[in-house]
N, C-alpha and C. Protein backbone atom coordinates (compact mmCIF):
# COMPACT_ATOMS: atom_id res chain seq x y z
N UNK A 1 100.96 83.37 11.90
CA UNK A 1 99.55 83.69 11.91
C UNK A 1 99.35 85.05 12.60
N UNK A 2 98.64 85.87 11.68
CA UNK A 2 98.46 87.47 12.51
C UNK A 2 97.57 87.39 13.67
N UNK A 3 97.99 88.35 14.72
CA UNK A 3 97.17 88.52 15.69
C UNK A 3 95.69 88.72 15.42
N UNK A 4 94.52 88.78 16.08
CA UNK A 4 93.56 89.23 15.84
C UNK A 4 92.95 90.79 17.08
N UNK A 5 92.67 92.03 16.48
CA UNK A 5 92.21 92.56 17.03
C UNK A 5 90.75 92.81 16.73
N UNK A 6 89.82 93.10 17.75
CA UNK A 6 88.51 93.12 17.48
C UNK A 6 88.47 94.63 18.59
N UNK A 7 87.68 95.59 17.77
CA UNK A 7 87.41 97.01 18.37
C UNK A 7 85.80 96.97 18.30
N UNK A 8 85.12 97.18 19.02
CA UNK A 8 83.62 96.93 19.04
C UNK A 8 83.32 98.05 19.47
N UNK A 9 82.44 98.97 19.37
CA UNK A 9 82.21 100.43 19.43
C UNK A 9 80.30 100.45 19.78
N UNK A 10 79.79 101.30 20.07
CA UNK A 10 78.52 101.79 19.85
C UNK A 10 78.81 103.64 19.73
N UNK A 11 78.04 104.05 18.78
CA UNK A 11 78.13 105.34 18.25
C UNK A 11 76.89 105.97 17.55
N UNK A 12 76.43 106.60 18.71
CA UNK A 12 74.83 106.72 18.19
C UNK A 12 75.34 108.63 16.96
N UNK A 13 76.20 109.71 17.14
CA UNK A 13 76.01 110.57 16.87
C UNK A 13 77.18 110.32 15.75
N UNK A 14 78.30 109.78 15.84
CA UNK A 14 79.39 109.54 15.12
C UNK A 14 80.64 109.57 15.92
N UNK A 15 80.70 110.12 16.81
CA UNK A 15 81.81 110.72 17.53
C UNK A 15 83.01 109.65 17.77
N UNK A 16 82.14 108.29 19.26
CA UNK A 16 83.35 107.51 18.97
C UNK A 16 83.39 106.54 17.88
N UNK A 17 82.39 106.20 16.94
CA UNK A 17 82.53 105.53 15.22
C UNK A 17 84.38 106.64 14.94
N UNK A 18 84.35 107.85 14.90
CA UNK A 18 85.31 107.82 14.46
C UNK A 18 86.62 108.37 15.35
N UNK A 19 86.33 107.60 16.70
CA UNK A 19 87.63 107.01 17.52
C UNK A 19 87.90 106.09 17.08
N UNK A 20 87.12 105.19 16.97
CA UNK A 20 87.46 103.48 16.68
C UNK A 20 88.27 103.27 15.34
N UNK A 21 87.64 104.35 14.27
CA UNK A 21 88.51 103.89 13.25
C UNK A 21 89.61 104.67 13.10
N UNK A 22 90.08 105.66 14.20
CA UNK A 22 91.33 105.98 14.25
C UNK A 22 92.08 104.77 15.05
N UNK A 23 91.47 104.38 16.48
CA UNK A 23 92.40 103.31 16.79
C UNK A 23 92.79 102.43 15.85
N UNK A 24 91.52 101.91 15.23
CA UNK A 24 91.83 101.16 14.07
C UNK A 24 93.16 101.04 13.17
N UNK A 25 93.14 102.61 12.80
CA UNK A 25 94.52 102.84 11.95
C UNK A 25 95.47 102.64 12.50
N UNK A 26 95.45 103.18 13.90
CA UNK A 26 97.36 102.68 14.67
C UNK A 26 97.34 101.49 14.58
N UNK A 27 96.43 100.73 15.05
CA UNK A 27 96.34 99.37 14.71
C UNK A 27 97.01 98.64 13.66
N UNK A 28 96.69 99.31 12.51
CA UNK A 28 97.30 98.82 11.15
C UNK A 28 98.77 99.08 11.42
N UNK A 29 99.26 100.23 11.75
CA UNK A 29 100.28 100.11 11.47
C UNK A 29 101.52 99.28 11.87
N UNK A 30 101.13 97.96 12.73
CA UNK A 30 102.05 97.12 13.09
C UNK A 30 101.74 96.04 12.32
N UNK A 31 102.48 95.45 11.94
CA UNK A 31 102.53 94.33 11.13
C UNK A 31 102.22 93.35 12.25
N UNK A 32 101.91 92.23 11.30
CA UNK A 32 101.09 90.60 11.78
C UNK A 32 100.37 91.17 12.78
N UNK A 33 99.29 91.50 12.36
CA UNK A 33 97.54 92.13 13.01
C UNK A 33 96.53 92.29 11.79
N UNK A 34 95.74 91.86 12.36
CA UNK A 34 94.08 91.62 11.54
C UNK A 34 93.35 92.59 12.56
N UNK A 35 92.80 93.42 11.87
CA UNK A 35 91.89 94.33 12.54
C UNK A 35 90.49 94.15 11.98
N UNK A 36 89.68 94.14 13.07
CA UNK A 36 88.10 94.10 12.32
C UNK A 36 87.47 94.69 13.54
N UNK A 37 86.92 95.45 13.02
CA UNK A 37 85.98 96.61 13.60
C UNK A 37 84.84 96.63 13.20
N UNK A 38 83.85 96.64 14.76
CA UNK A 38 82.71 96.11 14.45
C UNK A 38 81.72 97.19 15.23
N UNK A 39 80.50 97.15 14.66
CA UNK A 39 79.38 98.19 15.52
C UNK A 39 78.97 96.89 16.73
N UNK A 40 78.44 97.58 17.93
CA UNK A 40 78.05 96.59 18.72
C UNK A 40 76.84 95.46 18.42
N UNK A 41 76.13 96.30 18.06
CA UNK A 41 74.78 95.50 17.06
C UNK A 41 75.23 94.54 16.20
N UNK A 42 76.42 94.56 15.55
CA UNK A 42 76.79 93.27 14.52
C UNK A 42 77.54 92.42 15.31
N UNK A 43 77.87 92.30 16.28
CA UNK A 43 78.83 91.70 17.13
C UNK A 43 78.70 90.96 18.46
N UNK A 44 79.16 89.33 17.90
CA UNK A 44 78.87 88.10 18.71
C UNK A 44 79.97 87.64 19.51
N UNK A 45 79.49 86.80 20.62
CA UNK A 45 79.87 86.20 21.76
C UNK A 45 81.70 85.74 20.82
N UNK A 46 81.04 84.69 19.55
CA UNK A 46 82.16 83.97 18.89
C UNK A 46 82.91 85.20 18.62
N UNK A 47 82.52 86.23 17.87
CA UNK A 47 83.52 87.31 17.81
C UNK A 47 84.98 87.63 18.72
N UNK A 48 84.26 87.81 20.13
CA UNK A 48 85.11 88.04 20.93
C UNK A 48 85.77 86.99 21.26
N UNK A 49 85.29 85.88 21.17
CA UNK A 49 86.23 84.19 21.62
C UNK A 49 87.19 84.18 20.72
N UNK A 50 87.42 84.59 19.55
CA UNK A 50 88.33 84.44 18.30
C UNK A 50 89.24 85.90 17.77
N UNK A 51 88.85 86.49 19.20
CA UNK A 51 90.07 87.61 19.23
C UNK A 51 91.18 87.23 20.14
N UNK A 52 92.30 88.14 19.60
CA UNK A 52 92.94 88.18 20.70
C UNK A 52 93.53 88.66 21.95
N UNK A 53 92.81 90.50 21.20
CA UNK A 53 92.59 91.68 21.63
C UNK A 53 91.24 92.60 21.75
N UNK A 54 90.48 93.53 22.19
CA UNK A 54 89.21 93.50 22.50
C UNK A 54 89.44 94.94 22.76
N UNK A 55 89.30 95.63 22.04
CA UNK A 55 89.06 97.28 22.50
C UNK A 55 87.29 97.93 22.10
N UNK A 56 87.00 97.95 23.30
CA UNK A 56 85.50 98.29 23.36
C UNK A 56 85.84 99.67 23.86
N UNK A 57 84.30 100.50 23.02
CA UNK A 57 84.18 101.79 23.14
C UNK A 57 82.74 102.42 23.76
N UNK A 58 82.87 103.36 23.80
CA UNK A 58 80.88 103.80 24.14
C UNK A 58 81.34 105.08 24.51
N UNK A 59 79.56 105.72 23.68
CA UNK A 59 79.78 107.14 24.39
C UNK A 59 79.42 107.31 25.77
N UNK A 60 79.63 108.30 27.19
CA UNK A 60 79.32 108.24 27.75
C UNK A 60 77.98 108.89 28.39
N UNK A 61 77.17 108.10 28.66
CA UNK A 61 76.07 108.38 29.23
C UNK A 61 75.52 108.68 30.54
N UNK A 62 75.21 109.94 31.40
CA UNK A 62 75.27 109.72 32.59
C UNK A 62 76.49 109.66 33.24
N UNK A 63 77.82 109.41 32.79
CA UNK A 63 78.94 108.77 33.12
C UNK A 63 79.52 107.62 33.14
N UNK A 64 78.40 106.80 32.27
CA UNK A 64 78.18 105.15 32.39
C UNK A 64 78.63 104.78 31.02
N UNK A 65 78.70 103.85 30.35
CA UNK A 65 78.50 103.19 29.30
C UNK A 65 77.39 103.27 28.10
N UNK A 66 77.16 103.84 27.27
CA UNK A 66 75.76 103.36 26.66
C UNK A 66 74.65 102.02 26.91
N UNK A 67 73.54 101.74 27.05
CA UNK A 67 73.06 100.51 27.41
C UNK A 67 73.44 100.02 26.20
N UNK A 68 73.34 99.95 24.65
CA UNK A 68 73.85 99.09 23.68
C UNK A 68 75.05 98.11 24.27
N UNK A 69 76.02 98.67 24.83
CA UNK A 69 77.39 98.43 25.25
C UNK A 69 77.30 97.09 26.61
N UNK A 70 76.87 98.22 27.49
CA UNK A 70 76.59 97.36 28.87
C UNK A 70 75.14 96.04 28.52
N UNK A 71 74.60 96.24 27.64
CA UNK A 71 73.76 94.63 27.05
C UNK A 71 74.30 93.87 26.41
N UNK A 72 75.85 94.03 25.95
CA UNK A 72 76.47 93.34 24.75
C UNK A 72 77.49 92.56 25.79
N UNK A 73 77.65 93.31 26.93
CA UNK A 73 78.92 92.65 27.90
C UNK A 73 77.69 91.70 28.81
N UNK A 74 76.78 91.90 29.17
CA UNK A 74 75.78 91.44 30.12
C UNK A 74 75.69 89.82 29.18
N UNK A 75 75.16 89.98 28.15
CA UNK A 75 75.21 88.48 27.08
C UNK A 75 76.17 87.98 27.31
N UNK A 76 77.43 88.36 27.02
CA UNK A 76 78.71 87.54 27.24
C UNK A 76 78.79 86.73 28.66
N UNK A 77 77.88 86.74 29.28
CA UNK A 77 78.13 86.00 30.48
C UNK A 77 78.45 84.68 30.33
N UNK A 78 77.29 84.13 28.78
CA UNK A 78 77.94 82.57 28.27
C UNK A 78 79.11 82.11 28.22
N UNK A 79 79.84 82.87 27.69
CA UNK A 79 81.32 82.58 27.94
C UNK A 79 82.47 83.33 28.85
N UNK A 80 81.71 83.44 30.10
CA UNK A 80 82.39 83.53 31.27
C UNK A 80 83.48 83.15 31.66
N UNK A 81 84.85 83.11 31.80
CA UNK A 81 86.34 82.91 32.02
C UNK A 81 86.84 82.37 30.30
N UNK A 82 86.50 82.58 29.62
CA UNK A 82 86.86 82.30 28.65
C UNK A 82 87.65 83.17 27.56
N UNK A 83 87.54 84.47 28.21
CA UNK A 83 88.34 85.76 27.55
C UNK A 83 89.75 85.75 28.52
N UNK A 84 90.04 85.48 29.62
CA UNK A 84 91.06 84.96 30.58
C UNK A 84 91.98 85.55 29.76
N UNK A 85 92.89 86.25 29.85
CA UNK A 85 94.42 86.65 29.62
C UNK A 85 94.46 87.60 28.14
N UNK A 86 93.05 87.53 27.36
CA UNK A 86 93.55 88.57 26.38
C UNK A 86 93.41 89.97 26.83
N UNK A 87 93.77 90.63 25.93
CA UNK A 87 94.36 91.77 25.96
C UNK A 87 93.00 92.71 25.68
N UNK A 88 92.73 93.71 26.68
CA UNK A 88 91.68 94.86 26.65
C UNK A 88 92.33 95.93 26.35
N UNK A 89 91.81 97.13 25.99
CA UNK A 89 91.71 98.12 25.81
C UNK A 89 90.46 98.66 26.13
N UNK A 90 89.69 100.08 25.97
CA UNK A 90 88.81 101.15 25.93
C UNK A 90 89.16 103.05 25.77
N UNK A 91 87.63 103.03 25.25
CA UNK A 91 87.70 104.32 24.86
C UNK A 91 86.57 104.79 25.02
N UNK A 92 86.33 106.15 25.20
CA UNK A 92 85.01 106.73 25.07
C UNK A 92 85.09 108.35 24.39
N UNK A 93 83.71 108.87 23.88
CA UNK A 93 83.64 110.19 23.66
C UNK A 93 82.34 110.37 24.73
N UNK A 94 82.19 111.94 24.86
CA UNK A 94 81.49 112.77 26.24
C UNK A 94 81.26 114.11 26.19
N UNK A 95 80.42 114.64 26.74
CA UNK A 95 80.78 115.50 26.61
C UNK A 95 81.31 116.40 27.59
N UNK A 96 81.88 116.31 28.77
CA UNK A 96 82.89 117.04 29.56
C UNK A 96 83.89 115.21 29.55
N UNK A 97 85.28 115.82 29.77
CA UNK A 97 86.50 114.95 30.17
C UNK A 97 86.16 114.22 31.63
N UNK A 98 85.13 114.74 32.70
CA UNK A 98 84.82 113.87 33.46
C UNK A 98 83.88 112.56 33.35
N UNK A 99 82.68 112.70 32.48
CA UNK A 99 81.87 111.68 32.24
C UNK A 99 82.72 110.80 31.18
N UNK A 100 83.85 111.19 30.37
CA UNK A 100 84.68 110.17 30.03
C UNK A 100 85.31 109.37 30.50
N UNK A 101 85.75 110.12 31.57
CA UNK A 101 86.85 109.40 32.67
C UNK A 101 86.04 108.12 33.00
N UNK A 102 84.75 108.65 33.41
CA UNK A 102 84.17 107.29 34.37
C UNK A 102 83.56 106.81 33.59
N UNK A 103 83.33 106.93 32.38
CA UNK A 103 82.97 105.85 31.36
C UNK A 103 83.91 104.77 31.11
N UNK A 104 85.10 105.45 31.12
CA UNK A 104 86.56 104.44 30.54
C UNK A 104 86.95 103.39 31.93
N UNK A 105 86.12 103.98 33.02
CA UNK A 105 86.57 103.02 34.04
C UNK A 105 85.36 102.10 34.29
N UNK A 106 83.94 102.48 33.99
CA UNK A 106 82.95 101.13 33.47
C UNK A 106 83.77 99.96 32.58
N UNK A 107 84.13 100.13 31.43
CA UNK A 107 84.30 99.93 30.86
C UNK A 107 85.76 98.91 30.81
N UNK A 108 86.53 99.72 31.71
CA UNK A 108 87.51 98.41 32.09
C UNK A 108 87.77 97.71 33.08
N UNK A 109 86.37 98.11 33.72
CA UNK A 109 85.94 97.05 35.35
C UNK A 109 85.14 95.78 34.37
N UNK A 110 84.15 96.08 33.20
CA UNK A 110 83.95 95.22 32.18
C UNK A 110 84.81 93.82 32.04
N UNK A 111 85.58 94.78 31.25
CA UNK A 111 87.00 93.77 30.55
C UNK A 111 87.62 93.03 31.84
N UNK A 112 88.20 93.39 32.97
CA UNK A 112 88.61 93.18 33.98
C UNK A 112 87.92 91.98 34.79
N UNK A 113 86.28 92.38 34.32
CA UNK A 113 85.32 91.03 35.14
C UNK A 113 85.63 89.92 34.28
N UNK A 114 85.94 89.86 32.99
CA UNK A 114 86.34 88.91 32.46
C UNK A 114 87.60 87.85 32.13
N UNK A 115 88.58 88.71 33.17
CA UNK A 115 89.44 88.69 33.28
C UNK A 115 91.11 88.79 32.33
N UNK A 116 90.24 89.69 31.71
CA UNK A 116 91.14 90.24 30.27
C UNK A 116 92.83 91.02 31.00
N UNK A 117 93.65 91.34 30.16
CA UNK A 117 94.81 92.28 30.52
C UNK A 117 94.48 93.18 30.03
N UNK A 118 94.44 94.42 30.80
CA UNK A 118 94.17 95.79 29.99
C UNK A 118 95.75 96.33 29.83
N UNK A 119 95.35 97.27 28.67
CA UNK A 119 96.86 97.63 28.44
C UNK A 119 96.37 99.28 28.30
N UNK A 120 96.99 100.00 28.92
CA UNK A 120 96.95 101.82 29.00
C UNK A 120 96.06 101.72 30.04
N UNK A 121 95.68 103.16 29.73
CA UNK A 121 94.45 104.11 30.82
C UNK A 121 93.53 104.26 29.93
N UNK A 122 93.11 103.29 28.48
CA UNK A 122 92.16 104.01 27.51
C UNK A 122 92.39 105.71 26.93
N UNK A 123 91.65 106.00 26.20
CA UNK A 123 91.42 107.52 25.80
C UNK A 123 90.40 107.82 25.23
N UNK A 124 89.86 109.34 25.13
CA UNK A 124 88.82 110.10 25.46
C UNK A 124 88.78 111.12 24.25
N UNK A 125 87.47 111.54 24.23
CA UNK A 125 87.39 112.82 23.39
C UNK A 125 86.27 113.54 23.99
N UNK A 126 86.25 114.66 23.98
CA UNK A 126 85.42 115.87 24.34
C UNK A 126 84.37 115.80 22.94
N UNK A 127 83.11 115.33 22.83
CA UNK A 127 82.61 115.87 21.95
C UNK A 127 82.89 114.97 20.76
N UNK A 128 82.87 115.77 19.52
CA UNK A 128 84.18 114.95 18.43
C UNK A 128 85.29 114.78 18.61
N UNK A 129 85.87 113.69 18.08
CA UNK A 129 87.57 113.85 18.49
C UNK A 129 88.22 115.09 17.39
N UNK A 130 88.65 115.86 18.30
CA UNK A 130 90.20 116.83 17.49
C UNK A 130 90.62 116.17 16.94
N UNK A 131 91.98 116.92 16.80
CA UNK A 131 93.02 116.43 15.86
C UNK A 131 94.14 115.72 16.92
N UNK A 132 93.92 116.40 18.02
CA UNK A 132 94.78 116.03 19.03
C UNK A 132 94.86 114.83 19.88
N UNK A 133 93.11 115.17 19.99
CA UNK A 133 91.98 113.45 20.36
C UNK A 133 92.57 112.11 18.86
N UNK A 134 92.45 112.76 17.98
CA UNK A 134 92.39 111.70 16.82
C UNK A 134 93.50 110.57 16.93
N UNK A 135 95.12 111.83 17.16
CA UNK A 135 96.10 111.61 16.87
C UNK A 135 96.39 110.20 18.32
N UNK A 136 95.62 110.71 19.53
CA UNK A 136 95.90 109.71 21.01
C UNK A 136 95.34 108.00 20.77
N UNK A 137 94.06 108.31 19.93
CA UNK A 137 93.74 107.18 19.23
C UNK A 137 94.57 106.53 18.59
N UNK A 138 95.05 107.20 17.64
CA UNK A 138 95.74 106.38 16.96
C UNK A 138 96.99 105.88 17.52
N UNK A 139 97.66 106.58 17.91
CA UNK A 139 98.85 106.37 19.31
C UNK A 139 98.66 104.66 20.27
N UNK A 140 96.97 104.88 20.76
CA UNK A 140 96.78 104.16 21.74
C UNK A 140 96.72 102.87 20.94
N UNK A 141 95.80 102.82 19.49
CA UNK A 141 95.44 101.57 18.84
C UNK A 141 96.93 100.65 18.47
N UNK A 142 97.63 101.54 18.08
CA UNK A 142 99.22 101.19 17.68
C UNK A 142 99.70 100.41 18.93
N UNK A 143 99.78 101.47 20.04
CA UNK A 143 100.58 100.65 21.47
C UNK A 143 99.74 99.04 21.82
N UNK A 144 98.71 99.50 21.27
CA UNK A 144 98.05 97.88 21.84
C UNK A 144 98.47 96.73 20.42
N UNK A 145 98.39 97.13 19.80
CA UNK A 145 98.40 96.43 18.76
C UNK A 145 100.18 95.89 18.59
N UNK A 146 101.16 96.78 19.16
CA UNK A 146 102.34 96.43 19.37
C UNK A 146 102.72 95.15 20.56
N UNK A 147 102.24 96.13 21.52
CA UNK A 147 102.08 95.14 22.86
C UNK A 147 101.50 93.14 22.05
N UNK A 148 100.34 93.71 21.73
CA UNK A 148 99.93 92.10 21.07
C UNK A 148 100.50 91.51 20.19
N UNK A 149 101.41 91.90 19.45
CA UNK A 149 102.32 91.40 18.58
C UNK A 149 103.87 90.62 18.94
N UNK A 150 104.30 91.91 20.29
CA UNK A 150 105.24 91.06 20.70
C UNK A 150 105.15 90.24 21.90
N UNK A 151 103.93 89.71 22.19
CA UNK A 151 103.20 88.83 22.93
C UNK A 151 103.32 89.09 23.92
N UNK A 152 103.63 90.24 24.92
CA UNK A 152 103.87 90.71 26.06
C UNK A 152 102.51 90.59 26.79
């Protein structure tokens, strides 16, 4: 039975919409994984209970999270210890590399309250993602998506 990854994003300009579906792609490229990628607005409590991996994104705001993002983790309180041991990830776009930074660490104090495993330091884009940004995505979606496969 394939793993399940779930990438949940908010993307008001496009920027991280198309981080996510680069992680997405590394993603694919490991066998036995189901990827489904979701906007935050379409995306439920059960969603995340029936993953097995969880890479949430947001642009950064202030240095914070988007509120779309930080209202979607605030709901999840219903199922409080119930994410226990899967596997996190994060990402953000910004526009300087510092309000990313501390977006990506909202973001996996998040995952962390839930008591998820994060796997990396997340990754970032200035703006739109480059080619260079694109390529770390895809890098990062792969390493997680590996990691979850060989059940580490």
């Amino acid at each position: 039975m394939p793993k399940k990854i779930l990438i949940v994003y908010y993307s008001k300009t496009g920027h991280t919409k198309k981080m996510a579906e680069a992680i997405a792609k590394g993603c694919r490229k490991v066998e036995n994984v189901e990827v489904t990628l979701k906007r935050v607005e379409d995306t439920t409590n059960r969603d995340l209970l029936e993953a097995d991996a969880i890479i949430l994104g947001s642009p950064s705001y202030f240095r914070l999270p988007a509120w779309p993002i930080k209202k979607f983790i605030d709901e999840s309180i219903e199922i409080y210890g119930k994410l226990k041991g899967k596997v996190g990830g994060m990402f953000s776009s910004a526009g300087e590399e510092k309000g990313a930074k501390k977006c990506i660490q909202g973001l996996r104090e998040m995952l962390e309250e839930h008591g998820m495993k994060i796997i990396g330091e997340g990754v970032y884009a200035v703006e739109s993602p480059d080619e260079k940004e694109t390529e770390a995505c895809e890098k990062f979606g792969e390493m997680i998506a590996r990691t979850l496969a060989e059940g580490s």
